[in-house]
Protein backbone atom coordinates (compact mmCIF):
# COMPACT_ATOMS: atom_id res chain seq x y z
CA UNK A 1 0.00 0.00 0.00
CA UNK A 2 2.78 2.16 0.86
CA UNK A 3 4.84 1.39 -2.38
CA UNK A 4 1.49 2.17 -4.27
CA UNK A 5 0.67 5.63 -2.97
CA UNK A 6 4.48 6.48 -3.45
CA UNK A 7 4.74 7.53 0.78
CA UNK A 8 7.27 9.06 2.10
CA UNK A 9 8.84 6.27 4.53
CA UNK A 10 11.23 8.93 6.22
CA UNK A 11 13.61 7.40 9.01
CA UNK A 12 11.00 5.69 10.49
CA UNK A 13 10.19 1.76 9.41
CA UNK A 14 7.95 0.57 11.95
CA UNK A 15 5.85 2.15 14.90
CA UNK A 16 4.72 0.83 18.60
CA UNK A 17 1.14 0.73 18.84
CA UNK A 18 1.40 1.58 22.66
CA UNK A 19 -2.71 1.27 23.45
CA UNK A 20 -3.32 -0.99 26.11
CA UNK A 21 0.25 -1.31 27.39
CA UNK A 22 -0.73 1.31 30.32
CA UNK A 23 -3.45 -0.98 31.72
CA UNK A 24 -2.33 -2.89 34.83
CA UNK A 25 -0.91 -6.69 32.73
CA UNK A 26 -3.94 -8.70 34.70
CA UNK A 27 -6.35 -6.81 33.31
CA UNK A 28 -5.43 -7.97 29.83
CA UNK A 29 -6.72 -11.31 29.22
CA UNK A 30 -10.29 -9.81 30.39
CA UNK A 31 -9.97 -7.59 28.03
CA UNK A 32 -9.03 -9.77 25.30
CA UNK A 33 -12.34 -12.34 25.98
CA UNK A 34 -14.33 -9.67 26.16
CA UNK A 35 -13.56 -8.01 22.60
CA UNK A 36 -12.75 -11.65 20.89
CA UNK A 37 -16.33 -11.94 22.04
CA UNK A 38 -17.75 -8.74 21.08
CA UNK A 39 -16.15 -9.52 18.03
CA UNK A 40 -17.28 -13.07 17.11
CA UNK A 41 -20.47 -11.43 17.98
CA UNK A 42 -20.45 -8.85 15.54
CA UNK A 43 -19.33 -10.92 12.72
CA UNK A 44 -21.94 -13.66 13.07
CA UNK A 45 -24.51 -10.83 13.68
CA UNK A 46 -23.74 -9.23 10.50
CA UNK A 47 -23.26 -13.02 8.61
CA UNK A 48 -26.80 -13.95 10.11
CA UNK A 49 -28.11 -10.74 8.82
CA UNK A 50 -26.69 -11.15 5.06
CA UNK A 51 -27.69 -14.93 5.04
CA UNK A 52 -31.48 -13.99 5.98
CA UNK A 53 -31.84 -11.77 3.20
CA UNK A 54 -30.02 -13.68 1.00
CA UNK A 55 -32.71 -16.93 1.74
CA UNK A 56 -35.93 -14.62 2.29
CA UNK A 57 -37.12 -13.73 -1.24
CA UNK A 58 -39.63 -11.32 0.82
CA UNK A 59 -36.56 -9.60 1.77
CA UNK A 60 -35.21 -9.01 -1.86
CA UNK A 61 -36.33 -5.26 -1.48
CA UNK A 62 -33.92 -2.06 -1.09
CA UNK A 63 -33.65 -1.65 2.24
CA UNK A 64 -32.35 -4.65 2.99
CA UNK A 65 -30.04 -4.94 0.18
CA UNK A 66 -28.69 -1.64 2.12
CA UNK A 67 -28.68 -3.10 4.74
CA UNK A 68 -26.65 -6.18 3.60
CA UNK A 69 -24.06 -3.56 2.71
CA UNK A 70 -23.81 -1.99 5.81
CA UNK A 71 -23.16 -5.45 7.24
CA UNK A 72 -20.48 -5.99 4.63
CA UNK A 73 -18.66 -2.50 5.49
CA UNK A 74 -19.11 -3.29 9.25
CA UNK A 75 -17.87 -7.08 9.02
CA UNK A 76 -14.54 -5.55 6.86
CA UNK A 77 -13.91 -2.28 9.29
CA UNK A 78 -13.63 -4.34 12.41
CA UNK A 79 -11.40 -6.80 10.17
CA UNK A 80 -9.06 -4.12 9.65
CA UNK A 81 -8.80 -2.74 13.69
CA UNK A 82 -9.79 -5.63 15.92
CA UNK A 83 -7.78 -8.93 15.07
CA UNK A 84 -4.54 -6.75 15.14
CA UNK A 85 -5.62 -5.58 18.66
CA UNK A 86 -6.69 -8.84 19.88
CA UNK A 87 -3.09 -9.89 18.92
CA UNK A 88 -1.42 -7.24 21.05
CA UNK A 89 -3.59 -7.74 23.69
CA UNK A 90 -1.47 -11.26 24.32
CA UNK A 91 1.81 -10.48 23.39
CA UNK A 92 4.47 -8.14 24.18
CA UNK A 93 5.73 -7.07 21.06
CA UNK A 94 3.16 -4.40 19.69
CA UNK A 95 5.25 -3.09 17.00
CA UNK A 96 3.32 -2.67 13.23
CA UNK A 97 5.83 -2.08 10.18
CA UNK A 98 5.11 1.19 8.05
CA UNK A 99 3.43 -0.42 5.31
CA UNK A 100 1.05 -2.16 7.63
CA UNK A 101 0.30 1.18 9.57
CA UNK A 102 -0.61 2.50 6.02
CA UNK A 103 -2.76 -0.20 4.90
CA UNK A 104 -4.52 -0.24 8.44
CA UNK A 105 -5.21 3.74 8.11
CA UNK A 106 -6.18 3.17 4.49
CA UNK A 107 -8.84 0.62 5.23
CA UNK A 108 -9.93 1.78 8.59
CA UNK A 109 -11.27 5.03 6.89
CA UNK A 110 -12.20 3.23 3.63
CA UNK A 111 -15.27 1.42 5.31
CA UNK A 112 -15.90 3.67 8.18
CA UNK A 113 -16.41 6.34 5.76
CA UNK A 114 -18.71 3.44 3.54
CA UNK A 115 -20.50 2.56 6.45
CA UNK A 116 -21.33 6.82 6.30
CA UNK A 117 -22.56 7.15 3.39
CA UNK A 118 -24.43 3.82 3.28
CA UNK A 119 -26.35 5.01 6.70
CA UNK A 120 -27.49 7.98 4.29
CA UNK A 121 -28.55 6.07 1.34
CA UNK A 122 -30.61 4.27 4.21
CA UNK A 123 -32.38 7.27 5.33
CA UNK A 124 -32.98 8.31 1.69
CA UNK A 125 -34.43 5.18 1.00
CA UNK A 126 -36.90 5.72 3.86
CA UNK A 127 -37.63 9.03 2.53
CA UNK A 128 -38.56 8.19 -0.46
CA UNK A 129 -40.51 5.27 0.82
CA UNK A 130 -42.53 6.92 3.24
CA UNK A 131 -43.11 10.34 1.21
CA UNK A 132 -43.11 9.49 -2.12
CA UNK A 133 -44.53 5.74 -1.73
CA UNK A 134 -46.49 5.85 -5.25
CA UNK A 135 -42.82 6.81 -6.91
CA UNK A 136 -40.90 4.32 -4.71
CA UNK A 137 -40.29 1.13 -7.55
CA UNK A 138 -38.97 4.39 -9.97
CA UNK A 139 -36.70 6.12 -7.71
CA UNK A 140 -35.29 3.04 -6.15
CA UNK A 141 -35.16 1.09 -9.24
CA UNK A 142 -32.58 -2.31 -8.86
CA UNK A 143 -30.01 -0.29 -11.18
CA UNK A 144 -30.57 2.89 -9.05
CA UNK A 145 -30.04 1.12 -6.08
CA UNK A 146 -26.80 -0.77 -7.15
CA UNK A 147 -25.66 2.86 -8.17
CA UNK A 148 -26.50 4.22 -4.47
CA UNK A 149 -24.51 1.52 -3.02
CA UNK A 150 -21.32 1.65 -5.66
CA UNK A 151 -21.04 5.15 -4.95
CA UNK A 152 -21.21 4.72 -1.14
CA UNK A 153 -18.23 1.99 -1.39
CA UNK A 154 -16.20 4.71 -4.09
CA UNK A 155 -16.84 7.35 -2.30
CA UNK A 156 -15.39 5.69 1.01
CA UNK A 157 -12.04 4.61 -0.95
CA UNK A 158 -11.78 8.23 -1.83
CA UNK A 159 -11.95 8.96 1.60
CA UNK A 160 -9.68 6.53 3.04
CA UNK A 161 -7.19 7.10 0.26
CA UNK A 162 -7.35 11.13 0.43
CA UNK A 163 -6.78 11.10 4.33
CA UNK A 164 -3.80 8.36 4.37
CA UNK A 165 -1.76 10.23 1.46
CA UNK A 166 -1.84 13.28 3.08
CA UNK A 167 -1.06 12.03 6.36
CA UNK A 168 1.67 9.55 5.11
CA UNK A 169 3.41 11.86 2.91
CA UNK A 170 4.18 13.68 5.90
CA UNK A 171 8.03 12.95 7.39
CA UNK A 172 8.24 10.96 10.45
CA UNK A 173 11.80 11.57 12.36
CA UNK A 174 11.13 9.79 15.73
CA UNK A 175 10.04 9.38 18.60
CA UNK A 176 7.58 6.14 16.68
CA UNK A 177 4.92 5.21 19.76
CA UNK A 178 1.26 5.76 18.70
CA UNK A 179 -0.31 6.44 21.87
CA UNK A 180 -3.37 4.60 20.19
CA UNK A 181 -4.17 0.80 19.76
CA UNK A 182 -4.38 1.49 15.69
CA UNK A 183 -2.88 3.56 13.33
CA UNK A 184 -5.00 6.54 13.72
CA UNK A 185 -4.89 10.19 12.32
CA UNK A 186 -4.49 12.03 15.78
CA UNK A 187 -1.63 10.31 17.10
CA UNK A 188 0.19 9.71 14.00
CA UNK A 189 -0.14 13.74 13.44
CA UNK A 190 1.51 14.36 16.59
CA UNK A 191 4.78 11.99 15.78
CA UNK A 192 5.02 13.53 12.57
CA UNK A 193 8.11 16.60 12.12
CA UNK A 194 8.01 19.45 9.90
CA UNK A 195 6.54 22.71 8.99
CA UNK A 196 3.48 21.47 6.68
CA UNK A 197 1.80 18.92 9.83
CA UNK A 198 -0.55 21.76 11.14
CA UNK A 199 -1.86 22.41 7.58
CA UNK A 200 -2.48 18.12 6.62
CA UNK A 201 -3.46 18.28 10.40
CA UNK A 202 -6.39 20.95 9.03
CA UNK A 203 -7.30 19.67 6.38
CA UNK A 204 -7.31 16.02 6.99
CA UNK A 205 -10.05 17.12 9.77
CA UNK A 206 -12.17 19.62 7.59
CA UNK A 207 -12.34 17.03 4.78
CA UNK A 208 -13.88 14.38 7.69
CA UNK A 209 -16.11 16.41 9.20
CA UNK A 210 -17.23 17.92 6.21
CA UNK A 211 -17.84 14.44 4.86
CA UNK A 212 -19.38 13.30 8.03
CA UNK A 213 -21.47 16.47 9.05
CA UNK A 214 -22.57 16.48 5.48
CA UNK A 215 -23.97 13.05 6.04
CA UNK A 216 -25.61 14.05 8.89
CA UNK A 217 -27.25 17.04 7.93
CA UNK A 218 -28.69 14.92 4.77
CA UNK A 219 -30.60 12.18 7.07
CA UNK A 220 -31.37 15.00 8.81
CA UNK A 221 -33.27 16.35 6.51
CA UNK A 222 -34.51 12.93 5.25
CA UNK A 223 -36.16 12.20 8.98
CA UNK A 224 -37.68 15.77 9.09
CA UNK A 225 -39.67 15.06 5.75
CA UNK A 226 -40.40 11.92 7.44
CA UNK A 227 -41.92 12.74 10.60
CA UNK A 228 -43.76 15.75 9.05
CA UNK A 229 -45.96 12.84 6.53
CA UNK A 230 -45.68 10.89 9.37
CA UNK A 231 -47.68 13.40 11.15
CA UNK A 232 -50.01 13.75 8.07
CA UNK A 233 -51.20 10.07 8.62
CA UNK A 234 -54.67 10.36 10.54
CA UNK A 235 -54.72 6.69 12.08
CA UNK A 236 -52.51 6.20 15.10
CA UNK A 237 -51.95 2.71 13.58
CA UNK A 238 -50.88 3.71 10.42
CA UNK A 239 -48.42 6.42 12.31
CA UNK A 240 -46.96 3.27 14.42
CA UNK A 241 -46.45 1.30 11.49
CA UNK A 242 -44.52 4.01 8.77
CA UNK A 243 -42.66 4.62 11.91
CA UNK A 244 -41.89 1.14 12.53
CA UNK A 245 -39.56 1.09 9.46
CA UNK A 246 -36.96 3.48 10.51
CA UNK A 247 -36.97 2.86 13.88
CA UNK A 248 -33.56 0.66 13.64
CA UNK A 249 -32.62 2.69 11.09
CA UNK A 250 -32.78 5.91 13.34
CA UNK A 251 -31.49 4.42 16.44
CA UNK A 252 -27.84 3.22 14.69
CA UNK A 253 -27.68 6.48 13.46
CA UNK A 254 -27.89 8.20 16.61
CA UNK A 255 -25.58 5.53 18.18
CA UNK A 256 -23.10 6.08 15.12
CA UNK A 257 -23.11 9.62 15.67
CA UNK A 258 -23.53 9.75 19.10
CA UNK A 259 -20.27 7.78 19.75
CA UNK A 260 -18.42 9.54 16.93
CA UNK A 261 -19.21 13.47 18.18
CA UNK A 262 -18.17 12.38 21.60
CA UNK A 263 -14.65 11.34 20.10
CA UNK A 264 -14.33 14.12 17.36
CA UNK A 265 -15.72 16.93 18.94
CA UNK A 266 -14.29 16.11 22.80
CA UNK A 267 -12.52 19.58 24.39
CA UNK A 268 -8.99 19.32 23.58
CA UNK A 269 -8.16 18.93 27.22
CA UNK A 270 -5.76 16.66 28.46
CA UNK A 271 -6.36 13.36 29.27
CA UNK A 272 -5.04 9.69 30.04
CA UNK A 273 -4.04 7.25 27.55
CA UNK A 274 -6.39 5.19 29.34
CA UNK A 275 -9.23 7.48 28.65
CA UNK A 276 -8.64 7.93 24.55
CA UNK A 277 -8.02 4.17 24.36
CA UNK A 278 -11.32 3.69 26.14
CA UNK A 279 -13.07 6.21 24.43
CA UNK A 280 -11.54 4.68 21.15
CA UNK A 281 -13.42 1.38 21.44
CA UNK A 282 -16.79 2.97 21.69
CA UNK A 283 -16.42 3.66 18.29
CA UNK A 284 -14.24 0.53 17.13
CA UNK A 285 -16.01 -2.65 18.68
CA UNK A 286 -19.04 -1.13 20.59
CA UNK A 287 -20.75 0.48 18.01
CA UNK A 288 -20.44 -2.45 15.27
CA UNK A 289 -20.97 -4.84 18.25
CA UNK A 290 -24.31 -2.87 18.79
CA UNK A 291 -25.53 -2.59 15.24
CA UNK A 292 -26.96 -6.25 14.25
CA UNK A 293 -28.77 -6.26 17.28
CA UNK A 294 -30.47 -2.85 16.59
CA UNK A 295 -31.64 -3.94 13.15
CA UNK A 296 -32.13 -7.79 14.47
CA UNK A 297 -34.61 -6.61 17.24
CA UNK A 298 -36.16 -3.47 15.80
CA UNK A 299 -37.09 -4.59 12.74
CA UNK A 300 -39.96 -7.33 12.88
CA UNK A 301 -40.00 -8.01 9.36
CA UNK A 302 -36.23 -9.36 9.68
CA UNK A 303 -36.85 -10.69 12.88
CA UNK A 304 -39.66 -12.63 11.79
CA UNK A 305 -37.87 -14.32 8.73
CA UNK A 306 -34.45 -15.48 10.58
CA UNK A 307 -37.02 -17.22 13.18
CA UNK A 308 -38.34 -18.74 9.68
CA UNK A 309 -34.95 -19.17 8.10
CA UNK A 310 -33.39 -20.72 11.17
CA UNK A 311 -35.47 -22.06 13.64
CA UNK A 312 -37.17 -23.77 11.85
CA UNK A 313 -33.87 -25.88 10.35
CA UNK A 314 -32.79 -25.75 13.95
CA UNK A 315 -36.65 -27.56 14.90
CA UNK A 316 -37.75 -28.59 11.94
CA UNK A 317 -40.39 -30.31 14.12
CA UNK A 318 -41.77 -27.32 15.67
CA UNK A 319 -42.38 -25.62 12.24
């Protein structure tokens, strides 16, 4: 990756990834069962998700082949942060060569930044299908849809690539601990040396909050044309039911966001490496940890069919 993007390696080849070494050593191996679980969790979560849509012609619809992207983008982002940590969690050598700092960086941002913009295509899809349900099969058209989701994956590579060139191309003289358990932006920034780091420092965070604010603002805007016809409906029932559909939706938004303002928009006041690496995993294994079991248990419709799919293969007897 680093060879590719022509990076500057400077006279640094490999970095410590310092993270948890602060925590008292016994508290390690809880730590490590904990987030293998989390993990396992999150991946058969997301698996279980894909594989009910997948068998559930009923399902063949656009939200859900959104939503089988999300799980794709959430199943590959904690692929690129968590097995790595899991690893240092055990051993004693937490060192990460440069071209494995740049791939992590690269990929980290590539699929949070999908997992973005997918979580807006969501809310536009909603939009559309609770305002403008007679148009719904036009505007969200199979080819339309496949577009919506292509341009949420390029748009993420765009992302991570913009943000790990400009930080990469930066020089790196020593000291080479990232006070971090991955190669993020913040405490790469601060090992970098030179007179251009405040300016990538700048603009590497204007380009991701613009990108993320922007995302924001746009379901936003989606959810406010939604509960205004929401409102319009005169049954109670019918209001519970158009509801009903973004309710999962809604909620990992707010949890996405929620987790990610407290990180990105935190006072710049000092604070333990115990605290940022704690903070950190709210947004690395919580959040995706949380996600499949927002859309499992909010959503009846899925719900429903993986007691179909699975269950019933489970107890074929009791179906």
């Amino acid at each position: 990756m680093a060879a590719t993007l022509g990076l500057n390696h400077s006279s640094v080849s490999e970095f410590i990834l310092v993270g948890f070494s602060t925590f008292p050593p016994h508290l390690l191996p809880a730590f490590f069962l904990l987030f293998l679980l989390m993990y396992l969790f999150t991946l058969l979560g997301n698996l279980l998700i894909m594989a009910t849509v997948w068998s559930e012609r009923g399902l063949h619809t656009p939200m859900y082949l959104f939503l089988c992207a999300l799980s794709i983008s959430e199943i590959l982002y904690t692929l690129a942060i968590t097995p790595r940590l899991l690893a240092d969690l055990l051993s004693t050598c937490r060192t990460i060569a440069f071209a494995a700092c740049t791939t992590q960086m690269f990929f980290s941002f590539t699929f949070g930044f999908t997992h973005s913009f997918l979580l807006t295509v969501m809310g536009y899809d909603r939009y559309v299908a609770i305002c403008h349900p007679l148009h719904y099969n036009v505007l969200m058209s199979p080819r339309g849809c496949t577009c919506l989701v292509a341009w949420s994956w390029v748009g993420g590579s765009v992302m991570g690539l913009v943000v790990t060139t400009a930080v990469f191309h930066l020089t790196f003289c020593g000291p080479n601990e990232i006070h971090h358990f991955f190669c993020h932006v913040p405490p790469l920034l601060k090992l970098a040396c030179g007179t251009d780091v405040p300016i990538v420092a700048l603009g590497v965070g204007l380009v991701c909050i613009t990108a993320l604010l922007g995302c924001f603002l746009l379901i936003l805007l989606s959810y406010a044309f939604i509960v205004a016809a929401i409102l319009r409906i005169p049954s109670a029932e019918g209001r519970h039911k158009a509801f009903s559909t973004c309710a999962s939706h809604l909620i990992v938004v707010i949890v996405h966001y929620g987790f990610a303002s407290v990180i990105y928009l935190k006072p710049k006041a000092p604070q333990s490496l115990e605290g940022d690496t704690l903070m950190g995993i709210t947004y690395t294994i919580l959040t995706p940890f949380l996600s499949p079991i927002i859309f499992s248990l909010r959503n009846k419709e899925l719900k429903t069919a993986m007691k179909k799919t699975f269950l019933s293969k489970l107890y074929p007897q009791s179906s």
